[in-house]
C-alpha atoms as a PDB file:
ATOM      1  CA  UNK A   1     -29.522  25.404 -65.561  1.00  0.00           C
ATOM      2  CA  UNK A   2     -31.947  26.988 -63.365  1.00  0.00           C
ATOM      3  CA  UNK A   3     -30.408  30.365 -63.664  1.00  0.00           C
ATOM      4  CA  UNK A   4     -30.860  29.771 -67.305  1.00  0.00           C
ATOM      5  CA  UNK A   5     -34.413  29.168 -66.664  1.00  0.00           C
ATOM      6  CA  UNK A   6     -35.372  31.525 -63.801  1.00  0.00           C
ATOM      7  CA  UNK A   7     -33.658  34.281 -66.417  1.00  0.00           C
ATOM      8  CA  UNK A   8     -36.152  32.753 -69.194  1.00  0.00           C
ATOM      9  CA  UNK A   9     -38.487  33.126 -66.403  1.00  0.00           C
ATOM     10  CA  UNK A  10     -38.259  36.670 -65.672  1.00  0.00           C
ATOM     11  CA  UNK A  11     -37.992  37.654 -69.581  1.00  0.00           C
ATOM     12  CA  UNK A  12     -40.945  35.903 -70.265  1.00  0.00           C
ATOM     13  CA  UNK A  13     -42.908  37.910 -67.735  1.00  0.00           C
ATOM     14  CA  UNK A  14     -41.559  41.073 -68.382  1.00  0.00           C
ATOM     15  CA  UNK A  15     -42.349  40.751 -72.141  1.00  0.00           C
ATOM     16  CA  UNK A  16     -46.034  39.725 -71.615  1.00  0.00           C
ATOM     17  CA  UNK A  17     -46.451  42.287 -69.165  1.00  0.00           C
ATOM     18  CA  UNK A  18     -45.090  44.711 -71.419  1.00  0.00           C
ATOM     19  CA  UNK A  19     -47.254  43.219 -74.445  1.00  0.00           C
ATOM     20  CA  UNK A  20     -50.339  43.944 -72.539  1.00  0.00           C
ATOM     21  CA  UNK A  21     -49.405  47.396 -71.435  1.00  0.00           C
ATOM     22  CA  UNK A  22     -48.889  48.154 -75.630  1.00  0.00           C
ATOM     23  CA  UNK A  23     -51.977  46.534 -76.408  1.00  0.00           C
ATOM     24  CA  UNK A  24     -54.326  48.304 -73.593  1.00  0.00           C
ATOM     25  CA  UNK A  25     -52.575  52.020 -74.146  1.00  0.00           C
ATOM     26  CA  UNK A  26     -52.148  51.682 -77.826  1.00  0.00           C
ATOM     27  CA  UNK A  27     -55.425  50.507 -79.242  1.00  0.00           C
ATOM     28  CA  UNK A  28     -59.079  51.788 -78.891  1.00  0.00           C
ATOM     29  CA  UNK A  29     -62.005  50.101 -77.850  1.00  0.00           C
ATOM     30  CA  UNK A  30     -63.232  48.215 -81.458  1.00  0.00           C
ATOM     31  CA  UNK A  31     -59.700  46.680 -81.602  1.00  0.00           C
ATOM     32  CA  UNK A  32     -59.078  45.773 -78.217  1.00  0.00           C
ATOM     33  CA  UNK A  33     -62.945  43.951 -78.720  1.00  0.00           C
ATOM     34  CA  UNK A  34     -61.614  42.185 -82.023  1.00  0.00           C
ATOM     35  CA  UNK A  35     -58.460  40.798 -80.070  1.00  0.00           C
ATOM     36  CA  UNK A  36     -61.014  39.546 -77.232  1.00  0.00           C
ATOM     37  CA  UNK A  37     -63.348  37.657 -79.747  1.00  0.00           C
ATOM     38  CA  UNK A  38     -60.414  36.291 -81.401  1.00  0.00           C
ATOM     39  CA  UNK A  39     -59.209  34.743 -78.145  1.00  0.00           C
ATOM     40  CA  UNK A  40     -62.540  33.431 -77.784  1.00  0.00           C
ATOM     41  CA  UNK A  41     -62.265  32.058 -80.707  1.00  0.00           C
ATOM     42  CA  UNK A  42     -58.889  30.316 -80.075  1.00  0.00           C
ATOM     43  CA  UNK A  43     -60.563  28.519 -77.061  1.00  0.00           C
ATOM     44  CA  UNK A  44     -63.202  27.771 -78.732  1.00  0.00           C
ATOM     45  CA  UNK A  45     -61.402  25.906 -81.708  1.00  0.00           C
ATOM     46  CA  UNK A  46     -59.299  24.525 -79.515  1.00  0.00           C
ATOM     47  CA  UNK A  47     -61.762  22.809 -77.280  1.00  0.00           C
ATOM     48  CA  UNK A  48     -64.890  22.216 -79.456  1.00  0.00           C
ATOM     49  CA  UNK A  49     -62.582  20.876 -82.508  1.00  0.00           C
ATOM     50  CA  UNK A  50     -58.815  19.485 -81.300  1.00  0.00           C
ATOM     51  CA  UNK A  51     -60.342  17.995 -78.138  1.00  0.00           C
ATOM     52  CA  UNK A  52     -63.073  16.435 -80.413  1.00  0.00           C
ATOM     53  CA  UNK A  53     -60.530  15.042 -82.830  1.00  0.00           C
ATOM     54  CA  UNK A  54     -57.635  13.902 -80.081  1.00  0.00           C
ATOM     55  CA  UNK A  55     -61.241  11.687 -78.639  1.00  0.00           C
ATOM     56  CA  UNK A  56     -62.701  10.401 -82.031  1.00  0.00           C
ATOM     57  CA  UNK A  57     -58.618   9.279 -82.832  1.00  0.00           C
ATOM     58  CA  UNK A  58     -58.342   7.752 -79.357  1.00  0.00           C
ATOM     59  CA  UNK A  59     -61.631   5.979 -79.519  1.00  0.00           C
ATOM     60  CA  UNK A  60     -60.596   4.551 -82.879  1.00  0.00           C
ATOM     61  CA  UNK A  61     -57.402   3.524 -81.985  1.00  0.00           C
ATOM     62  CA  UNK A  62     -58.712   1.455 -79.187  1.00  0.00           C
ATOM     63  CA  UNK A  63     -61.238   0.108 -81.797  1.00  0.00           C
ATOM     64  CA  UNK A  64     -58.472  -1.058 -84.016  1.00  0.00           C
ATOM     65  CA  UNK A  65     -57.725  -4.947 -83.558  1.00  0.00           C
ATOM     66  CA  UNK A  66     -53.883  -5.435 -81.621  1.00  0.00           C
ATOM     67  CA  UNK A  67     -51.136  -5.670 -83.850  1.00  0.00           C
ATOM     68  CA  UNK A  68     -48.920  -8.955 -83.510  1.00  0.00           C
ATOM     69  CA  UNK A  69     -45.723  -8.130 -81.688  1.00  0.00           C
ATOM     70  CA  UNK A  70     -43.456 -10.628 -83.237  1.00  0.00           C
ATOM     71  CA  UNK A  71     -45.168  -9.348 -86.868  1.00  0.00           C
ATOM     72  CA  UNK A  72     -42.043  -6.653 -87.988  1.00  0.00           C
ATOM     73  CA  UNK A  73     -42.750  -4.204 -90.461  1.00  0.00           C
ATOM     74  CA  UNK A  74     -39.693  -3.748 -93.434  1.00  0.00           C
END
């Protein structure tokens, strides 16, 4: 098994690194600014809207009155 996942490992790498060798040789300047305002955007999303929602559905869960143990549902 870790073979199997040091190999994973080392493809992994070597495909990202190659990835980003493509994209920096291969694209000009307006398109390598798109991609970077798109990853801002990602992060952005990611934080300012899933973290928001994972909080406001924790924070209502904890809200919610305990359900009965011994209560089954069919």
């Amino acid at each position: 098994m870790r073979a199997v996942r040091g190999t994973l490992i080392v493809v992994g790498i070597v495909l990202l690194a190659s990835g980003g060798w493509w994209l920096l040789t291969r694209q000009d300047l307006p398109q390598l600014v798109g991609v970077m305002i798109w990853l801002a955007a990602v992060v952005v999303v990611h934080d300012g809207v899933l973290s928001a929602a994972s909080a406001l559905r924790h924070r209502l869960r904890r809200s919610a009155p305990p359900r009965d143990p011994d209560e089954r549902t069919p």
